[in-house]
Protein backbone atom coordinates (compact mmCIF):
# COMPACT_ATOMS: atom_id res chain seq x y z
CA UNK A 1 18.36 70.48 113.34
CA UNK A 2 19.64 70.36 117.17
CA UNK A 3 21.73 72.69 118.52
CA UNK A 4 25.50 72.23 118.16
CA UNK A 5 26.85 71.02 121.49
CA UNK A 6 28.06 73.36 123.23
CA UNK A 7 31.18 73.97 125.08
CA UNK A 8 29.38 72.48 128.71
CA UNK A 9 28.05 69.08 126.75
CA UNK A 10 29.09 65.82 128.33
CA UNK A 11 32.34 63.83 126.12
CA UNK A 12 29.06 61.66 125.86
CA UNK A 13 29.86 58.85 123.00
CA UNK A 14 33.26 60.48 121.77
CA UNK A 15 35.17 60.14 124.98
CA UNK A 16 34.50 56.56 124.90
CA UNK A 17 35.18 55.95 121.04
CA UNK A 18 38.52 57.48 121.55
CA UNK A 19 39.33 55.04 124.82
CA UNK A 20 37.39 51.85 122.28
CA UNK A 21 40.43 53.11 119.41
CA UNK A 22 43.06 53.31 121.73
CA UNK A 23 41.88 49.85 123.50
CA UNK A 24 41.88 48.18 120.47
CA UNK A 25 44.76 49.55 118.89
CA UNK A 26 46.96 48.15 122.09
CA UNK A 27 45.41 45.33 122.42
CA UNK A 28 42.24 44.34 120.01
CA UNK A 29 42.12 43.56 116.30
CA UNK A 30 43.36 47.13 115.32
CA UNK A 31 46.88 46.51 116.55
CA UNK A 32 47.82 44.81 113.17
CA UNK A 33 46.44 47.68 111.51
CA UNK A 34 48.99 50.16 109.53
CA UNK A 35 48.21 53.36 109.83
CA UNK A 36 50.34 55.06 107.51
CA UNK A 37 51.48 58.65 109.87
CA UNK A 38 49.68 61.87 109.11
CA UNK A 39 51.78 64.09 106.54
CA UNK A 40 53.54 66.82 107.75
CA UNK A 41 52.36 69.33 106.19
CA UNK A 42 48.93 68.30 106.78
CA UNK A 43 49.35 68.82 110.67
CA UNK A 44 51.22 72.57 110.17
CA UNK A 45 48.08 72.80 108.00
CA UNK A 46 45.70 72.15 110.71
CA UNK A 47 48.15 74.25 113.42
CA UNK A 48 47.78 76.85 110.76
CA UNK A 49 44.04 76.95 110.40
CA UNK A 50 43.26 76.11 114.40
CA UNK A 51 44.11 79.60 114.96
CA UNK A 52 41.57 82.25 115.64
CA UNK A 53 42.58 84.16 112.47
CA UNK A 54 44.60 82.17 110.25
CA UNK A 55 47.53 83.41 108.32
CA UNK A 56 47.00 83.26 104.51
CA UNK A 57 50.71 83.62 104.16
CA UNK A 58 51.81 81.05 106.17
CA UNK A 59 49.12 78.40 104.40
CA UNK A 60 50.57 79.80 101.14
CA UNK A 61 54.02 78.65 102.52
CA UNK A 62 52.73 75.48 103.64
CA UNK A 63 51.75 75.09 99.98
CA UNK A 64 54.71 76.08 98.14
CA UNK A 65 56.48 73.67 99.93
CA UNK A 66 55.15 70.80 97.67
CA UNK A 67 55.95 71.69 94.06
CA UNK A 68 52.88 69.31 93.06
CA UNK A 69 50.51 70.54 95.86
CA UNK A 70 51.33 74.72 94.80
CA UNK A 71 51.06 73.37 90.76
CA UNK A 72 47.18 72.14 91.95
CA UNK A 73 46.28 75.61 93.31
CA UNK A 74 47.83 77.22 90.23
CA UNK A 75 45.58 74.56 87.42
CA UNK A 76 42.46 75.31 89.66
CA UNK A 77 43.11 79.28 89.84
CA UNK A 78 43.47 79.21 86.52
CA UNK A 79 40.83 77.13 85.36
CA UNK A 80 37.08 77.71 83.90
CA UNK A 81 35.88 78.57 86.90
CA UNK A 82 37.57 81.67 87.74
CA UNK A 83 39.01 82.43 83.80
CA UNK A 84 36.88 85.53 84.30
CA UNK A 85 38.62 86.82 87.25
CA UNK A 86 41.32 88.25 85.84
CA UNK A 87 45.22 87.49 84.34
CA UNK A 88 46.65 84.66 85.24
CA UNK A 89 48.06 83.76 88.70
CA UNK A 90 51.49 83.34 88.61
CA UNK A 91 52.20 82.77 92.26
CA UNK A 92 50.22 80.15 95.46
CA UNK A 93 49.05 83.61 97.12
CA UNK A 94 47.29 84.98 94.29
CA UNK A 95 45.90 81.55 93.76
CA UNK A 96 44.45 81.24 97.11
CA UNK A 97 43.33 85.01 97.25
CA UNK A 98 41.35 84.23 93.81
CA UNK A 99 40.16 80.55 95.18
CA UNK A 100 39.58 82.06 98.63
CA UNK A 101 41.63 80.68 101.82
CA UNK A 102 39.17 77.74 103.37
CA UNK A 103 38.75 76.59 99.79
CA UNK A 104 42.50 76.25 99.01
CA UNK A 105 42.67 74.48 102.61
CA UNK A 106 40.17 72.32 101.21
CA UNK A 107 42.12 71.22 97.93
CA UNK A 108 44.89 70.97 100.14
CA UNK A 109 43.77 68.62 102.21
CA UNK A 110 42.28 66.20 99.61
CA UNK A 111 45.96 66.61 97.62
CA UNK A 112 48.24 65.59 100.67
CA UNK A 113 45.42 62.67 102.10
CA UNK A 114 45.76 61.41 99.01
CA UNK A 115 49.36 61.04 98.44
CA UNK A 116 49.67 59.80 102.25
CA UNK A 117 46.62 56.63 101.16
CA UNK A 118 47.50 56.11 97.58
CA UNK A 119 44.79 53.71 96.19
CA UNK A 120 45.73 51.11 93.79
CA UNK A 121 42.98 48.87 93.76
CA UNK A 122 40.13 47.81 91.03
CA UNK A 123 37.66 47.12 94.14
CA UNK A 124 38.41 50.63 95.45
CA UNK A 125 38.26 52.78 92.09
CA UNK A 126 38.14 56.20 91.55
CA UNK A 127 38.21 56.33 95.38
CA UNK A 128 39.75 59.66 95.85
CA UNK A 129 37.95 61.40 93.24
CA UNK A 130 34.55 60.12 94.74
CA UNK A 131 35.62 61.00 98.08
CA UNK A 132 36.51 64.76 97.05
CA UNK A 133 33.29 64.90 95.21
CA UNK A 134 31.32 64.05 98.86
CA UNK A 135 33.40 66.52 100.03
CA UNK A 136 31.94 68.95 98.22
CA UNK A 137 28.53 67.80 98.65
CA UNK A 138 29.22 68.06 102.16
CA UNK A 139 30.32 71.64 102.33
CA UNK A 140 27.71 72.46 99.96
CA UNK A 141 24.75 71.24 102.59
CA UNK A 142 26.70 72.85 105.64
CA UNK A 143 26.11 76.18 103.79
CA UNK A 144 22.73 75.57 104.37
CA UNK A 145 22.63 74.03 108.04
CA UNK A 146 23.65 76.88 110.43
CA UNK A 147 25.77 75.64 112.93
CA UNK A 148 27.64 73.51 110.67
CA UNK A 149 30.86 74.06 109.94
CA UNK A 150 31.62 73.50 106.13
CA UNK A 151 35.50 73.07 106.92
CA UNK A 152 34.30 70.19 109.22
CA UNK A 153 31.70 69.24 106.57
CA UNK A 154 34.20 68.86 104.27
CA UNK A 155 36.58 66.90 106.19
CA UNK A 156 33.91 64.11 107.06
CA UNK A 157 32.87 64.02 103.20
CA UNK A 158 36.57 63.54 102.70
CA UNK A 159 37.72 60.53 105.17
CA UNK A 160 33.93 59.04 105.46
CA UNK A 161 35.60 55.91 104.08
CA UNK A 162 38.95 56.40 104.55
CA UNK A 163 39.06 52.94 106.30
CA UNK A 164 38.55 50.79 103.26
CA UNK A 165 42.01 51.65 101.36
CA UNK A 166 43.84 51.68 104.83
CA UNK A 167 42.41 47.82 105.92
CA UNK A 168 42.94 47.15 101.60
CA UNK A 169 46.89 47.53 102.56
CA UNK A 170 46.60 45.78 105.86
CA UNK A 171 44.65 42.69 105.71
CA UNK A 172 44.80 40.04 103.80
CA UNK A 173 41.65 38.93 102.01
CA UNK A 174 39.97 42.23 102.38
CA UNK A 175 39.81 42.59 98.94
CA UNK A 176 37.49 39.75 98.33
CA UNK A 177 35.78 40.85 101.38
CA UNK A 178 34.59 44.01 99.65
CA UNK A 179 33.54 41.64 97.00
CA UNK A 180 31.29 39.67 99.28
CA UNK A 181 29.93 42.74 101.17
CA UNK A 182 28.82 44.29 97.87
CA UNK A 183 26.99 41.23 96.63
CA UNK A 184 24.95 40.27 99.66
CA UNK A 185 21.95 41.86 100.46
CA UNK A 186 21.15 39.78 103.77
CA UNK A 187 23.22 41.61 106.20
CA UNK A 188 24.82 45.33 106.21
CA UNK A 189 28.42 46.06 104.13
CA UNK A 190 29.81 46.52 107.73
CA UNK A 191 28.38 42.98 109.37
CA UNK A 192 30.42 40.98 106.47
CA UNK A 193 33.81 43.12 107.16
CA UNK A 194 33.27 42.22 111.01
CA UNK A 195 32.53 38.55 110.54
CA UNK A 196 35.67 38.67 107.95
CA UNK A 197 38.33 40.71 110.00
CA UNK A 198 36.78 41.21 113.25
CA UNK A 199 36.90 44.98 112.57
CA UNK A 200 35.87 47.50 109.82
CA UNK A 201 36.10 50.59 107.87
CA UNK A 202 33.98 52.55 110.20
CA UNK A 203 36.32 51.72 112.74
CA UNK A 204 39.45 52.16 111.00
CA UNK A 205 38.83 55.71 109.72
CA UNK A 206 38.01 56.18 113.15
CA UNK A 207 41.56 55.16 114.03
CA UNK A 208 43.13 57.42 111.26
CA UNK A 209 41.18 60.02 112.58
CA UNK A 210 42.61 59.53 115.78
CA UNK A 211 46.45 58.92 114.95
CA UNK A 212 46.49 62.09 112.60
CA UNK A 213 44.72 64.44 115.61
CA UNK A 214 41.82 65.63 113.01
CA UNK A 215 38.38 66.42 115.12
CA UNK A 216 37.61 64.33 117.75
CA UNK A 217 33.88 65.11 116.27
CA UNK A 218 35.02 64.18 112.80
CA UNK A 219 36.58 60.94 114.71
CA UNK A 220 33.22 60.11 116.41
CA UNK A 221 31.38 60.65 113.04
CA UNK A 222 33.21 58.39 111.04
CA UNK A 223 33.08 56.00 113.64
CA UNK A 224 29.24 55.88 113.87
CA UNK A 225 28.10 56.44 110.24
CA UNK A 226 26.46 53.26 109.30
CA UNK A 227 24.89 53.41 112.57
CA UNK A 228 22.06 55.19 111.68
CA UNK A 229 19.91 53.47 114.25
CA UNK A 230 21.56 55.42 116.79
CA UNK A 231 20.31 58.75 115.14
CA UNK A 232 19.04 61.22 118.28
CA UNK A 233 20.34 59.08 120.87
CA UNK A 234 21.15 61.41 124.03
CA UNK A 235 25.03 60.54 124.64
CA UNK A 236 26.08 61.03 121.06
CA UNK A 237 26.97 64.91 120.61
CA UNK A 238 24.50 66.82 118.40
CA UNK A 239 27.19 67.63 115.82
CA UNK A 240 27.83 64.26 114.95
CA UNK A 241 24.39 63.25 114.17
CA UNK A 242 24.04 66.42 111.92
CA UNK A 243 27.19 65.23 109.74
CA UNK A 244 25.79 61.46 109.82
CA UNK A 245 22.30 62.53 108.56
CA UNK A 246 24.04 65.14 105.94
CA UNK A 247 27.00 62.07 104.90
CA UNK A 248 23.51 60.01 104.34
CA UNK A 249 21.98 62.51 101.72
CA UNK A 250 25.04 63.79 100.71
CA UNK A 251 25.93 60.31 99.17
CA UNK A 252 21.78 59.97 97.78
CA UNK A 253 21.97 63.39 96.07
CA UNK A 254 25.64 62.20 94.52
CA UNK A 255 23.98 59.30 93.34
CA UNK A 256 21.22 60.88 91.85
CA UNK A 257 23.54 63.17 89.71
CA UNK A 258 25.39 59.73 88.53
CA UNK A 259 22.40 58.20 87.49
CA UNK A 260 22.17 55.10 90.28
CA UNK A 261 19.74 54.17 91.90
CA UNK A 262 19.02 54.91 95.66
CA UNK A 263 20.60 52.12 97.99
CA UNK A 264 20.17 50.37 101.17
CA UNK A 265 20.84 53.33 103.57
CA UNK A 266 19.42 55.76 101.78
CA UNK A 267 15.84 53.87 101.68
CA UNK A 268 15.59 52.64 105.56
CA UNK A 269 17.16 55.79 107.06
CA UNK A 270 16.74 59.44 105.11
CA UNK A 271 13.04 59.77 107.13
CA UNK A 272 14.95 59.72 109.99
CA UNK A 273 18.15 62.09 108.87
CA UNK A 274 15.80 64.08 107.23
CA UNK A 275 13.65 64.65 110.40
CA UNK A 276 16.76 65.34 112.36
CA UNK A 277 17.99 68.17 110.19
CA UNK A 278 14.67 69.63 109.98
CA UNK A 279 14.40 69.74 106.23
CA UNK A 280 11.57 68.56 103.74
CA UNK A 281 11.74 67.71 99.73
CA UNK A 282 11.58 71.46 98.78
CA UNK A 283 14.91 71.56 100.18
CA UNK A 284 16.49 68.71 99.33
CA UNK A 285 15.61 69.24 95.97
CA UNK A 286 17.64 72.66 96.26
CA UNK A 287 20.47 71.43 97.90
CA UNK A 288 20.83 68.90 94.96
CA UNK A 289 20.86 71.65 92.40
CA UNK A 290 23.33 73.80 94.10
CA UNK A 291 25.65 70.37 94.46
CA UNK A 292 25.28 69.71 90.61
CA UNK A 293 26.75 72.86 90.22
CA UNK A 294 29.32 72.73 92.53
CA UNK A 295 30.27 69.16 90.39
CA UNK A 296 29.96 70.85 86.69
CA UNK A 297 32.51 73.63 88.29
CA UNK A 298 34.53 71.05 90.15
């Protein structure tokens, strides 16, 4: 894997994504677009945890503000996986002492993203669940990159394809666009969404990215992750390659532990993400045990 980039790298790619999104949204085909506004207790979340030592008891406030978000922490606490611990939990701080503080950040963020993008849809189902599931996956392979974070990791995993249930609720005949992009097999998911509605999910979870003031990396990523041809180009900051190339065999290994079969990406691009992280079969096949168990705890 490449170095991180560091604090002296060029804005390379990302500066000019962000410029693209703002462009567009003034202007372009992403000014009809309804971006619903970034919860508020998912930006004092982010305040919260951009400082240099974050406060576990001002996150535990954050939580106990939502009766349903502080009830999630409790169940999970509580749960198999930590039954052993000890007596119940009877309050959010022991919860998030016993689940640990970037985990309950984690949970938190997947609770309040989706209650902001609630997904109603038969062409989009189970979308949270499978999105919080990558998430996982995600953090689980950053453990094993250094210079990854897994908070960032986790984010990516989390609003990879945050676009589709955003453009679902803002453009009409997406839903059979879905349909179409699924079912052909002569051009890529994203090339049908484009010729369709002149725009596409990459895009848009670019833009939500952008309007809720998550990572401009995370942005970036989301943005370019079904361009996998672009993998090592110069101007496109190391970071964001890393979490393409892990989003790519995140989603295989997630697969595999469903029982599909590999797809489209997976078959004319893992040589390459593989080769960029560094990382041959011996580890892949351990990063897909340590994700199954991640899922059987989940």
């Amino acid at each position: 894997m490449q170095n991180p980039a560091s604090p002296h790298a060029s804005p390379g790619r990302t500066q000019r994504i962000r410029d693209d999104l703002d462009q567009s949204r003034r202007r372009g085909p992403l000014q009809h677009i309804q971006i619903p506004p970034c919860p508020e207790l998912l930006a004092q979340l982010q305040q919260a945890m951009s400082e240099p030592e974050p406060d576990l008891n001002l996150v535990a406030r954050i939580a106990s503000s939502d009766v349903a978000m502080a009830a999630t922490l409790l169940r999970i606490a509580n749960g198999p996986l930590f039954k052993p611990v000890g007596p119940p939990c009877a309050t959010v701080g022991q919860a998030m002492t016993r689940i640990g503080l970037r985990e309950s950040v984690a949970v938190m963020m997947g609770f309040l993203a989706r209650h902001a993008i609630p997904v109603n849809a038969p062409q989009l189902a189970r979308f949270w669940q499978r999105s919080s599931k990558r998430a996982i996956a995600m953090a689980t392979i950053a453990r094993q990159l250094p210079g990854l974070s897994p908070d960032l990791a986790h984010s990516f995993g989390l609003f990879l394809h945050v676009g589709m249930p955003v453009l679902l609720q803002s453009v009409r005949g997406y839903a059979a666009t879905m349909v179409e992009a699924a079912a052909r097999i002569d051009r890529p998911y994203i090339a049908t969404e484009n010729a369709n509605h002149k725009t596409d999910h990459a895009v848009v979870g670019a833009l939500v990215a952008r309007v809720w003031n998550l990572s401009p990396t995370l942005m970036a990523a989301i943005r370019l992750h079904h361009d996998y041809a672009a993998l090592g180009h110069a101007d496109i900051e190391p970071e964001v390659h890393t979490l393409i190339a892990a989003g790519l065999i995140a989603d295989h290994l997630m697969r595999r532990n469903e029982g599909l079969p590999e797809d489209a990406d997976w078959a004319a691009h893992h040589a390459d993400a593989l080769a960029w992280l560094h990382v041959g079969g011996d580890e892949l096949a351990q990063w897909e045990e340590a994700i199954a168990v991640q899922f059987d705890a989940d």
